[in-house]
N, C-alpha and C. Protein backbone atom coordinates (compact mmCIF):
# COMPACT_ATOMS: atom_id res chain seq x y z
N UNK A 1 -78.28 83.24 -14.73
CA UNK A 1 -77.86 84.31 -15.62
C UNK A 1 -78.25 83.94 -17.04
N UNK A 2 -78.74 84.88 -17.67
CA UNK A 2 -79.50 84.52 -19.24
C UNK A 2 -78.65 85.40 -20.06
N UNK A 3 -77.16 84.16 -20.34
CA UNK A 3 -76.32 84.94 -20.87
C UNK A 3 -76.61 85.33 -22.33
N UNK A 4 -77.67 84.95 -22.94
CA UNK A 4 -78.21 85.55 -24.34
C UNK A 4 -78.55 87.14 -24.10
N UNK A 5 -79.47 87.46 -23.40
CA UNK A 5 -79.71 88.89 -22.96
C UNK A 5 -78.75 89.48 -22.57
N UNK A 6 -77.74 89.09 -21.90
CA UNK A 6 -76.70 90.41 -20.83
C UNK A 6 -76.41 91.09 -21.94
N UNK A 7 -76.01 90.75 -23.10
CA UNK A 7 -75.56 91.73 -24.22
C UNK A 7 -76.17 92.78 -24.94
N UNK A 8 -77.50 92.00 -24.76
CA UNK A 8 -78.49 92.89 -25.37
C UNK A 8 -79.26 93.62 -24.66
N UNK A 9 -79.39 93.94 -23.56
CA UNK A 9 -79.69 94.85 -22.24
C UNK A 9 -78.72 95.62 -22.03
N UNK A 10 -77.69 95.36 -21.82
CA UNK A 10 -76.55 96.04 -21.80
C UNK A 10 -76.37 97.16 -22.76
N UNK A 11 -76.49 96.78 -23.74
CA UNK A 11 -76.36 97.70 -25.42
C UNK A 11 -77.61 98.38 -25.29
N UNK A 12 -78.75 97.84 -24.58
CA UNK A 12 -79.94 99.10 -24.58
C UNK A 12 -79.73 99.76 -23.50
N UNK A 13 -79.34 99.42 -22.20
CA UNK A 13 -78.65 100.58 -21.44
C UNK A 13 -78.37 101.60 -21.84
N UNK A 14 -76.81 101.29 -22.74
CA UNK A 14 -75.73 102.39 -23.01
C UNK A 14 -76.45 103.05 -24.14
N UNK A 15 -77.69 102.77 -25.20
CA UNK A 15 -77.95 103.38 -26.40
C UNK A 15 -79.25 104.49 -25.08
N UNK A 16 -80.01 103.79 -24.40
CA UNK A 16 -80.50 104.73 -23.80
C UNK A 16 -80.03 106.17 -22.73
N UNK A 17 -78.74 105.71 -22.29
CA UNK A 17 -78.01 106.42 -21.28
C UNK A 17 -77.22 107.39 -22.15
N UNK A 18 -76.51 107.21 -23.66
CA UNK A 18 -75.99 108.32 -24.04
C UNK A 18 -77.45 108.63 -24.98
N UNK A 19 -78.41 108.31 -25.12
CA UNK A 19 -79.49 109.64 -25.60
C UNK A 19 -79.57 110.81 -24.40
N UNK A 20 -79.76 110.01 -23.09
CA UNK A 20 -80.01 111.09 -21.81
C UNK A 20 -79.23 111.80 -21.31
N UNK A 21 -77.92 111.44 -21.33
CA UNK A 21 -76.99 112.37 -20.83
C UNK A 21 -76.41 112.90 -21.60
N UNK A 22 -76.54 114.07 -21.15
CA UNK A 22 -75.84 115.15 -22.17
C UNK A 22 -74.42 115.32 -22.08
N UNK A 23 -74.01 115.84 -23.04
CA UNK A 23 -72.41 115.79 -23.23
C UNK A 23 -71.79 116.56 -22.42
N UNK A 24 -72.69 117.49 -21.81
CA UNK A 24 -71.64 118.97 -20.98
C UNK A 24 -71.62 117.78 -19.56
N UNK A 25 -72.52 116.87 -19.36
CA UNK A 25 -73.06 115.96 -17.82
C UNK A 25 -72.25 114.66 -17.68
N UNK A 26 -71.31 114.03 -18.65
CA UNK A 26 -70.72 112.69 -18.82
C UNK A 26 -70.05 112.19 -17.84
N UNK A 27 -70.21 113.06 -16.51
CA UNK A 27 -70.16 112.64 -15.13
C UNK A 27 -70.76 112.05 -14.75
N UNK A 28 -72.19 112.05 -15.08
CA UNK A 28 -73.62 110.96 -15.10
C UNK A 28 -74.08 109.99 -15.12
N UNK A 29 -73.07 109.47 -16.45
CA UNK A 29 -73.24 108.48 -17.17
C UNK A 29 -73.51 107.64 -16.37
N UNK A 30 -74.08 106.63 -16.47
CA UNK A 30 -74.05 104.87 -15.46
C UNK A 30 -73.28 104.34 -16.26
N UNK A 31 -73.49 104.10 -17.90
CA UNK A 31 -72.66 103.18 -18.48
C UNK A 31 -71.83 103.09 -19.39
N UNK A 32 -70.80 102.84 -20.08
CA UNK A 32 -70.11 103.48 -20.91
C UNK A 32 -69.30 102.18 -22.02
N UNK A 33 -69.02 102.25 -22.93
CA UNK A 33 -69.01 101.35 -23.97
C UNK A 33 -67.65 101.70 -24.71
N UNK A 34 -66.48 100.49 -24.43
CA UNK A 34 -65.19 100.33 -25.41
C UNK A 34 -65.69 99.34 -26.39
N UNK A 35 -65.03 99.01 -27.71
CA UNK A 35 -65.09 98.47 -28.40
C UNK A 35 -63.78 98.61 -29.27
N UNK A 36 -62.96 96.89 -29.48
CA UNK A 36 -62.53 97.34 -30.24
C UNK A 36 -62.26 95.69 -31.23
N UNK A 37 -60.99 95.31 -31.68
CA UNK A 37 -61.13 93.97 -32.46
C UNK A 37 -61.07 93.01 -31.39
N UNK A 38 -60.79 92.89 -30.14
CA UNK A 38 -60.20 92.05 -29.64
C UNK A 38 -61.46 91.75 -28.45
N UNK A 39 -62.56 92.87 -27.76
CA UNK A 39 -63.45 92.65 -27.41
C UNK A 39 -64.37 93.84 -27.68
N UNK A 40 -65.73 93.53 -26.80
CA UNK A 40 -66.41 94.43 -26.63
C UNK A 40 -66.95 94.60 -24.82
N UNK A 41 -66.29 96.02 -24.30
CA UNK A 41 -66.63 96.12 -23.04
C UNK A 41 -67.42 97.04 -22.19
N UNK A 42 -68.39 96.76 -21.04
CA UNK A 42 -69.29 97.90 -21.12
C UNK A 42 -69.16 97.78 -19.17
N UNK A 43 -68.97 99.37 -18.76
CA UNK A 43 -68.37 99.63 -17.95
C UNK A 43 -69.65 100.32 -17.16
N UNK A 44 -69.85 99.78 -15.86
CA UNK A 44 -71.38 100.32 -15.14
C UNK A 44 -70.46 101.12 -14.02
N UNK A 45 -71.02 102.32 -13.64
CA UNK A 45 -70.58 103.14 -13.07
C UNK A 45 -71.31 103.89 -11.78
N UNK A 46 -71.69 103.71 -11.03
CA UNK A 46 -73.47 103.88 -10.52
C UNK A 46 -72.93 105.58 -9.61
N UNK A 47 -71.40 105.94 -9.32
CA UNK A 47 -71.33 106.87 -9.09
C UNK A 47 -70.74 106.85 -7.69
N UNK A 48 -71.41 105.75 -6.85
CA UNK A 48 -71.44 105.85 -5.34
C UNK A 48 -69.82 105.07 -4.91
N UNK A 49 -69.02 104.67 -5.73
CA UNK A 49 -68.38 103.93 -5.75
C UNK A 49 -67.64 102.23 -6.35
N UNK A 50 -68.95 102.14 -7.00
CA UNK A 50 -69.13 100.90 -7.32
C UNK A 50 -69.04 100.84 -8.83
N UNK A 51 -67.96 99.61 -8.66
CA UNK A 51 -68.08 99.73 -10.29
C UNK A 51 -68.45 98.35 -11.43
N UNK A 52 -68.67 97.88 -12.68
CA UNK A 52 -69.15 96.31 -12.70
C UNK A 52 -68.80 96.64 -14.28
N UNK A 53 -67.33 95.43 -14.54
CA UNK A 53 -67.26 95.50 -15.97
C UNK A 53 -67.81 94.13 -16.68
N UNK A 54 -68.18 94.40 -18.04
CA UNK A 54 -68.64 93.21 -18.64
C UNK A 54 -68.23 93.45 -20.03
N UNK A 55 -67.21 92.17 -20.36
CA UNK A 55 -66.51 92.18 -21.28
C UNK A 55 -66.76 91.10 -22.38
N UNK A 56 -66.70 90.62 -23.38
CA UNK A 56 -67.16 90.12 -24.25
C UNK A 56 -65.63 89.88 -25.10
N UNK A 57 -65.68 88.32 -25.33
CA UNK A 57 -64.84 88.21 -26.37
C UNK A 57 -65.46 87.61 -27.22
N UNK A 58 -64.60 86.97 -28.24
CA UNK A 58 -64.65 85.99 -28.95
C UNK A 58 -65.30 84.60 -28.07
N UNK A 59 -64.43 84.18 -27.04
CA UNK A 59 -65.11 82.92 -26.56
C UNK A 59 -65.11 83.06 -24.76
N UNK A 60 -65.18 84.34 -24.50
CA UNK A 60 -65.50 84.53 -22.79
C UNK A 60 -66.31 85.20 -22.74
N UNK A 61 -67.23 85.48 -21.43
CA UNK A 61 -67.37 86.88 -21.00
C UNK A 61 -66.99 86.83 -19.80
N UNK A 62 -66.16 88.07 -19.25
CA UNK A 62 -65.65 87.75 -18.12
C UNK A 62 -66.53 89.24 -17.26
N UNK A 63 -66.98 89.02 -16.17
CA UNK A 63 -67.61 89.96 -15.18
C UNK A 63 -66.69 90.62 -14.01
N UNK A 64 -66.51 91.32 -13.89
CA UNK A 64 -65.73 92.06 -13.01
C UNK A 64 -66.16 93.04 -11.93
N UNK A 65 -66.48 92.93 -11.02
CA UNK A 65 -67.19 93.93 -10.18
C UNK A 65 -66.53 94.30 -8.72
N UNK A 66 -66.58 95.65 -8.18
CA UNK A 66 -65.92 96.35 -7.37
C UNK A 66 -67.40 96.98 -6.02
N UNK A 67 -67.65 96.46 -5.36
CA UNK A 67 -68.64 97.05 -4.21
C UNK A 67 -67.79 97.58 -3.00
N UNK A 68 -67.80 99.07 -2.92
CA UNK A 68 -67.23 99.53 -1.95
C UNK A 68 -67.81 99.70 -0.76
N UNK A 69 -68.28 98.80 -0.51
CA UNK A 69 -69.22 98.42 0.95
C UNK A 69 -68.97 96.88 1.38
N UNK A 70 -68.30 96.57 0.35
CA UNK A 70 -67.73 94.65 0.53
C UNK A 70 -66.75 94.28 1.77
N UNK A 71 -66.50 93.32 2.35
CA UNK A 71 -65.81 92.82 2.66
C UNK A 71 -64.52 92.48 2.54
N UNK A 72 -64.39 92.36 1.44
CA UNK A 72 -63.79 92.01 0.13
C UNK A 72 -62.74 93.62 -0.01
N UNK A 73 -63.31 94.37 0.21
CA UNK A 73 -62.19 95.97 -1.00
C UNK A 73 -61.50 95.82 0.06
N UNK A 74 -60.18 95.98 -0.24
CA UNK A 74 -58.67 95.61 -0.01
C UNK A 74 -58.78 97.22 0.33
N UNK A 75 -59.04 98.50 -0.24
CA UNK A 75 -59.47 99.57 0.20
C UNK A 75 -60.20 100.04 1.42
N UNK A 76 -61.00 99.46 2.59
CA UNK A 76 -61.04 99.80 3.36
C UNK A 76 -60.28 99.04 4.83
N UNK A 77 -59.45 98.05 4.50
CA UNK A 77 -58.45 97.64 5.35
C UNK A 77 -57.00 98.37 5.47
N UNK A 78 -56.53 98.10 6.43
CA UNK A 78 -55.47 98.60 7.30
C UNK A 78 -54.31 98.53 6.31
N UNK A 79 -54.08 97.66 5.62
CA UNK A 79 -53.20 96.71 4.90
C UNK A 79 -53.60 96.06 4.15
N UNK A 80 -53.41 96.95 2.32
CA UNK A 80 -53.61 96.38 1.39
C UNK A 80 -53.17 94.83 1.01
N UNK A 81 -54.00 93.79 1.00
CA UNK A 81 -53.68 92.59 1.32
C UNK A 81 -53.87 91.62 -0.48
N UNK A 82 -52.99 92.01 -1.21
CA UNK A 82 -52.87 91.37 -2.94
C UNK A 82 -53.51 90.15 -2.80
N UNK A 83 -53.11 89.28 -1.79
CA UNK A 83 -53.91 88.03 -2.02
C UNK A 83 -55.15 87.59 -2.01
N UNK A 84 -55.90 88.71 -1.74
CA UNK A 84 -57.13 87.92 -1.66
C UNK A 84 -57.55 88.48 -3.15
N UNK A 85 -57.21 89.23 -3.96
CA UNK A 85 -57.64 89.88 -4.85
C UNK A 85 -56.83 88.51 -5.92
N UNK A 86 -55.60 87.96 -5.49
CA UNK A 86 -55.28 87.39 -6.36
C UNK A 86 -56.04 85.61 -6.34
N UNK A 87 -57.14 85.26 -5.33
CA UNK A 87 -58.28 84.25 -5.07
C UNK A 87 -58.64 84.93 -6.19
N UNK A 88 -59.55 85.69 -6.03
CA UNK A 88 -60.51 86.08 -6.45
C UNK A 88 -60.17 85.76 -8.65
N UNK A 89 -58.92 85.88 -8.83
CA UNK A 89 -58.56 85.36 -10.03
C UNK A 89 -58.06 84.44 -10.32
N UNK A 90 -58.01 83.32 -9.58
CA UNK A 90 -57.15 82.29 -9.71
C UNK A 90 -58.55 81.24 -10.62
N UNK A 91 -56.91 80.88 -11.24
CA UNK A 91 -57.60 79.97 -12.81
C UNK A 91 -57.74 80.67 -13.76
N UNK A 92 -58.12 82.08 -13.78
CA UNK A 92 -58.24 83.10 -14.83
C UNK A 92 -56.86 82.80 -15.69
N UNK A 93 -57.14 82.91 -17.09
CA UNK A 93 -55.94 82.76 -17.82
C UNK A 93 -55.83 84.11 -17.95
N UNK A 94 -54.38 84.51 -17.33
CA UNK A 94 -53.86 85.88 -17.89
C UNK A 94 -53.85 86.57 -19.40
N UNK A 95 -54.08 86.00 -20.10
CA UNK A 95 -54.63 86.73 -21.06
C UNK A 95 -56.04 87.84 -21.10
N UNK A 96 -56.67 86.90 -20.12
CA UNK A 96 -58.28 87.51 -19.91
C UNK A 96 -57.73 89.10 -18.49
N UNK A 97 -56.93 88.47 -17.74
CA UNK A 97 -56.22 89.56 -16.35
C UNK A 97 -55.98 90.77 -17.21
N UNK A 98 -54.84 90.52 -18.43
CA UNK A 98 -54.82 91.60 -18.86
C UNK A 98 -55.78 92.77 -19.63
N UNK A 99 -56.34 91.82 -19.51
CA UNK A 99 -57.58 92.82 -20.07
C UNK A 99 -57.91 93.91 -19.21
N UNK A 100 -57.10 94.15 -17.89
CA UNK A 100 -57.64 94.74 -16.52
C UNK A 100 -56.50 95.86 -16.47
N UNK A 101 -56.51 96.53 -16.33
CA UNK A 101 -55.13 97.90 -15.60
C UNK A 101 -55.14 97.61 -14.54
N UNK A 102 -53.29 97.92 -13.49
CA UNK A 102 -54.04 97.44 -12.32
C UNK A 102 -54.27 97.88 -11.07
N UNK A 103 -55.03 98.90 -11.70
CA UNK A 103 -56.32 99.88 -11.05
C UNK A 103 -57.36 98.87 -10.69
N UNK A 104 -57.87 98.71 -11.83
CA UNK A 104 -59.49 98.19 -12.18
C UNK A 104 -59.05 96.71 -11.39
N UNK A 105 -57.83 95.91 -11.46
CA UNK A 105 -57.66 94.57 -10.57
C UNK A 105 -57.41 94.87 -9.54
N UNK A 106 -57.24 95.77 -8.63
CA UNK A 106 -57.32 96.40 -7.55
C UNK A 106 -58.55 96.55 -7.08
N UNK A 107 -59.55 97.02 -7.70
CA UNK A 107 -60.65 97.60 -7.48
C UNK A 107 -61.53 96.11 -7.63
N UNK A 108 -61.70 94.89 -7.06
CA UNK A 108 -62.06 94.32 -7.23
C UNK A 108 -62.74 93.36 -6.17
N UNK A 109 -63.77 93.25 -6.39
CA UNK A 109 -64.21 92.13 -4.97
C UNK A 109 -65.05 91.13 -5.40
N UNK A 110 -65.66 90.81 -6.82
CA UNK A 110 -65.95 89.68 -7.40
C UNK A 110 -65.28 89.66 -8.66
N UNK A 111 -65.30 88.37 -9.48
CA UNK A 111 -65.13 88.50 -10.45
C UNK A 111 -65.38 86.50 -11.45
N UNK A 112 -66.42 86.93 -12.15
CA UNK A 112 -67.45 85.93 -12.75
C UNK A 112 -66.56 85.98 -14.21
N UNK A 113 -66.50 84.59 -14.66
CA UNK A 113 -66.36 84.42 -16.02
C UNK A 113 -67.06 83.09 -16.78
N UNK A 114 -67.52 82.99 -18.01
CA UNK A 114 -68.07 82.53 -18.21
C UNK A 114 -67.89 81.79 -20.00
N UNK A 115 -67.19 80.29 -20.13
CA UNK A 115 -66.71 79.93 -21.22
C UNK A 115 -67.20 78.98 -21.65
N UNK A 116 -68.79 78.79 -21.55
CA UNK A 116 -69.60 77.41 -21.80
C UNK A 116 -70.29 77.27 -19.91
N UNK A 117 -69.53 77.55 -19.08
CA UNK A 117 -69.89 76.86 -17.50
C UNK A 117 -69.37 78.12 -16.94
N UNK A 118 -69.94 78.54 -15.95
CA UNK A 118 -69.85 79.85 -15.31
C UNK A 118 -68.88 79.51 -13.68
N UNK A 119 -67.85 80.41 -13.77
CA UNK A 119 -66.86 80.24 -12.83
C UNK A 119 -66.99 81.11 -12.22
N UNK A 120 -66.36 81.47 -10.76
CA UNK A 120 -66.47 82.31 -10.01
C UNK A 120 -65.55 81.43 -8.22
N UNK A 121 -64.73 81.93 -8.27
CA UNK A 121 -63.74 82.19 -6.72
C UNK A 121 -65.15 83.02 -5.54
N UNK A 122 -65.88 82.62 -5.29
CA UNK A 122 -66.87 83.44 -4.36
C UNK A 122 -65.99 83.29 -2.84
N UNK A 123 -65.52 84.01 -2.31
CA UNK A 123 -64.46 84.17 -1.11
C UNK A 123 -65.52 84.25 -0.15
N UNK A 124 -66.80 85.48 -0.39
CA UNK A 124 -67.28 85.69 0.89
C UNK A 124 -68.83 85.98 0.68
N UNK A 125 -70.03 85.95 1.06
CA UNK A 125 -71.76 86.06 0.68
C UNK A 125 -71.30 87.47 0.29
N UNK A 126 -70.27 89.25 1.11
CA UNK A 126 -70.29 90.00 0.97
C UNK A 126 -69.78 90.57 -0.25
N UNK A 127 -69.44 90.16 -1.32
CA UNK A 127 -68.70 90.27 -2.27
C UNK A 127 -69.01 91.68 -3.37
N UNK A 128 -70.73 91.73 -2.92
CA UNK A 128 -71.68 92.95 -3.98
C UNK A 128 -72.33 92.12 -5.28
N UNK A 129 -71.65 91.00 -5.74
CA UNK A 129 -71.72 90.41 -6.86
C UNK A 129 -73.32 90.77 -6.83
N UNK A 130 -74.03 90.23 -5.60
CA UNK A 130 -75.96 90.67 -5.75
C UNK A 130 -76.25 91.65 -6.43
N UNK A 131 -75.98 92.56 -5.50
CA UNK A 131 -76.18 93.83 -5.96
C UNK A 131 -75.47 94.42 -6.84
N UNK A 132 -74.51 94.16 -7.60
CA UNK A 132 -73.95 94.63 -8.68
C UNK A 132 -74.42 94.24 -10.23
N UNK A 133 -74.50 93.13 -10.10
CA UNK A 133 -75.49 92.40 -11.31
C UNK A 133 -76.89 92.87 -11.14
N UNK A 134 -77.44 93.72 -10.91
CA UNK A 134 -78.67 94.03 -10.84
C UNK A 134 -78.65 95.01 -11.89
N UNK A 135 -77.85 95.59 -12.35
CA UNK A 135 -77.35 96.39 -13.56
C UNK A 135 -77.77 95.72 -14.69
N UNK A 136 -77.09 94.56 -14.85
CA UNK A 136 -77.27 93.89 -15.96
C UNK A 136 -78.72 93.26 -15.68
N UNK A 137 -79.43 93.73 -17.08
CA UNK A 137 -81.16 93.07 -16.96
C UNK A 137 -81.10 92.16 -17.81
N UNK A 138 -81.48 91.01 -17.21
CA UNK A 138 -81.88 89.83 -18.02
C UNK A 138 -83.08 89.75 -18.96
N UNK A 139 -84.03 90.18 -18.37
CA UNK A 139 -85.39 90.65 -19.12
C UNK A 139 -85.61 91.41 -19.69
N UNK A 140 -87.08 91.91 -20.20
CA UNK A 140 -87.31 92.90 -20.30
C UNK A 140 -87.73 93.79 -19.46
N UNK A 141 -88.83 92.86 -18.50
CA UNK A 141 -89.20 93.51 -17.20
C UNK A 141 -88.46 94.35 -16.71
N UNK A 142 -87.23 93.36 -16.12
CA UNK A 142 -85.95 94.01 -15.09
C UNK A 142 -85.64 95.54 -16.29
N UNK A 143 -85.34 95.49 -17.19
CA UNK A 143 -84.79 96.66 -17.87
C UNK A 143 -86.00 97.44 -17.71
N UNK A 144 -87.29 97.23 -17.61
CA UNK A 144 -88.09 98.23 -17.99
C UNK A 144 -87.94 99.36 -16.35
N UNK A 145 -88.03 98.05 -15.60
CA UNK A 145 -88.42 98.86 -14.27
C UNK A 145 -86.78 99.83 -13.85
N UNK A 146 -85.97 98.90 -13.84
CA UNK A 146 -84.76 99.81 -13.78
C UNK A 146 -84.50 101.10 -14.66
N UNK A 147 -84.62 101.39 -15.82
CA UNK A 147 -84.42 102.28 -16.49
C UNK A 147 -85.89 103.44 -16.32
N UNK A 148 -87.15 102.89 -15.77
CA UNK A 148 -87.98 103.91 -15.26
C UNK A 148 -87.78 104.58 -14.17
N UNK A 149 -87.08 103.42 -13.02
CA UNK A 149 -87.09 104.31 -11.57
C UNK A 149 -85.60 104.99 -11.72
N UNK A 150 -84.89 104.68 -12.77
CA UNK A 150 -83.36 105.60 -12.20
C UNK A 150 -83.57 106.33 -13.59
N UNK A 151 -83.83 107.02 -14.70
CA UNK A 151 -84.34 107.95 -15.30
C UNK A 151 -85.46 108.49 -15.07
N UNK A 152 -86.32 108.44 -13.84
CA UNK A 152 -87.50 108.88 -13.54
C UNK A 152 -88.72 109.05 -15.18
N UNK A 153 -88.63 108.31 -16.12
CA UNK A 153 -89.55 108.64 -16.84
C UNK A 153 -90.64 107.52 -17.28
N UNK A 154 -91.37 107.61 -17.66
CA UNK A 154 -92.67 106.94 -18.00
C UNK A 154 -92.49 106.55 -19.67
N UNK A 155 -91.85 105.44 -19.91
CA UNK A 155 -91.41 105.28 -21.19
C UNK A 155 -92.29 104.58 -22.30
N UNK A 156 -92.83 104.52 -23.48
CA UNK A 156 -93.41 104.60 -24.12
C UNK A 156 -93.06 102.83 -24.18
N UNK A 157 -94.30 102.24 -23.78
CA UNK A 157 -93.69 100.41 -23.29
C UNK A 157 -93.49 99.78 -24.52
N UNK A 158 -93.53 100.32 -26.24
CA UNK A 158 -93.34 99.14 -27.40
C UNK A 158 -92.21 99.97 -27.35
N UNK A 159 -92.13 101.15 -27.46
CA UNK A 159 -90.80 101.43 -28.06
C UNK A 159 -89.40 100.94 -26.92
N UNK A 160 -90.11 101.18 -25.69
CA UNK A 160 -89.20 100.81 -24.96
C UNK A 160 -88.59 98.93 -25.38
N UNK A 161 -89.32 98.73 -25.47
CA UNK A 161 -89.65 96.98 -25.38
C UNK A 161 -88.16 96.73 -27.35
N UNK A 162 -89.12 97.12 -28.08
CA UNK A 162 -88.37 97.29 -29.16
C UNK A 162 -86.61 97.62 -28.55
N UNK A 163 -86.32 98.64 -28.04
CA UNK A 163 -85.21 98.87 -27.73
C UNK A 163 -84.37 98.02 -27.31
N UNK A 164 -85.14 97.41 -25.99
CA UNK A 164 -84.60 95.95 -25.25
C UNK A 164 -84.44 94.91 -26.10
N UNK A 165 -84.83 94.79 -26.85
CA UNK A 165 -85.23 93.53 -28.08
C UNK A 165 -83.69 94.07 -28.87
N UNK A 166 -83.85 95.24 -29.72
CA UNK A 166 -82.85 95.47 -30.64
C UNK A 166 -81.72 95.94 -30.63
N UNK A 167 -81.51 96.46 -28.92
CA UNK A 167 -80.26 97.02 -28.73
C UNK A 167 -80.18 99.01 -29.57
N UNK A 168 -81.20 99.21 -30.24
CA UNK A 168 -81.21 100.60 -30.78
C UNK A 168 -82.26 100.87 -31.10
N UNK A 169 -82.57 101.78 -31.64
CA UNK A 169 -84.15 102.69 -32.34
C UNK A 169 -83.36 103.50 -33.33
N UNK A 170 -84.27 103.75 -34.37
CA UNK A 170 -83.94 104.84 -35.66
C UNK A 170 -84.04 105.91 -34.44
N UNK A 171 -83.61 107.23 -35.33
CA UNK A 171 -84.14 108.57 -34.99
C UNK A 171 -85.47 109.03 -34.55
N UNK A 172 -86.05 108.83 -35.50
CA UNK A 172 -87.55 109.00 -35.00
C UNK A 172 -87.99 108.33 -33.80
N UNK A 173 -87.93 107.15 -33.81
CA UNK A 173 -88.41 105.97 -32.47
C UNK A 173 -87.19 106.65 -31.17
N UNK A 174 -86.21 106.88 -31.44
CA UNK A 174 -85.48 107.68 -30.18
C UNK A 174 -86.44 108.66 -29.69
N UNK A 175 -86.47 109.64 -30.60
CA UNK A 175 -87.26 110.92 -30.21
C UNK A 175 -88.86 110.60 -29.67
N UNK A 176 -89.48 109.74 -30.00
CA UNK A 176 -90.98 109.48 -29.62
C UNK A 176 -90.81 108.67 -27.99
N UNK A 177 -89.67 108.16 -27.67
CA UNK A 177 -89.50 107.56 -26.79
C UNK A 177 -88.44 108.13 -25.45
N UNK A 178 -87.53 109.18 -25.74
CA UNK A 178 -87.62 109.96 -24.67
C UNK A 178 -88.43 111.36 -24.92
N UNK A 179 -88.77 111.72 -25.68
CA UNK A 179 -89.78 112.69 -25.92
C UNK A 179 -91.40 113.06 -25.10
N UNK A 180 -91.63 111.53 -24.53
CA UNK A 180 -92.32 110.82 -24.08
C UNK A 180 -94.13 110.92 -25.12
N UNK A 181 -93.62 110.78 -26.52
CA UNK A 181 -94.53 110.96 -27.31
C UNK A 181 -95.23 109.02 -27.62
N UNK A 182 -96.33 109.30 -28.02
CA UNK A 182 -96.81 107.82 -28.05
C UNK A 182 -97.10 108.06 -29.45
């Protein structure tokens, strides 16, 4: 994990995803962005069920992810079973838990944090953690190709590239770049 980039892929996600979706469509969204003094958190949403938070403090980032095809969701068993959800956080200092409603700690079947050395309770290979982090682009590559095949567009590769790099574009460089102007 190239925890220098997750932030800055992430932030070109959400600056590219609210240019595209329109406000009447915010059902759409994939990704969505809190901010406030205490962190900064960005919430992947893919629609199908699945959900992958990535939160940012001062001195964590903690990963949170929900695959409703896991092993793991306490949601498709007989008998909601707290403990394995409460593996899945153990060592977590409750300060960081609360950061969770407990919806979203419900909704849970991995969960990665990261304070200098990257932790993780991995219970089971089925967890989604794979496929859920595929959201987050480490590269530029990974962002380029993901944001072409799930916006279907042919994106203008400096401006795109610029974006990934800066996390934003002026006005103009927005418009030349979903505009699909070169």
């Amino acid at each position: 994990m190239d925890w220098g980039n997750m932030r800055t892929g992430l932030e070109a996600l959400y600056f590219l995803d609210n240019a595209l979706t329109d406000p009447s469509e915010e059902y759409l969204r994939i990704i969505d962005k809190e901010e406030n003094e205490t962190y900064l958190k960005y919430i992947v949403d893919n629609g199908s069920g699945d959900t992958l938070y990535v939160i940012f403090t001062e001195d964590i980032v903690l990963i949170k992810g929900f695959s409703h095809e896991s092993s793991l969701s306490q949601f498709a068993k007989k008998e909601f079973d707290r403990s394995v959800i409460q593996k899945i956080y153990e060592g977590v200092d409750e300060k960081y838990i609360s950061l969770f409603d407990d919806r979203e700690i419900d909704e849970t079947t991995f969960f990665i944090w990261y304070d200098g050395k990257i932790h993780q309770n991995k219970l089971s290979d089925d967890d989604g953690s794979k496929w859920m982090m595929g959201y987050i682009c480490e590269t530029y590559d990974d962002f380029k190709e993901f944001v072409t095949d799930y916006y279907e567009i042919d994106f203008d590769e400096n401006l795109l590239e610029k974006l990934y790099t800066d996390g934003k574009l002026d006005e103009d460089e927005l418009s030349q770049l979903i505009g699909g102007e070169s």
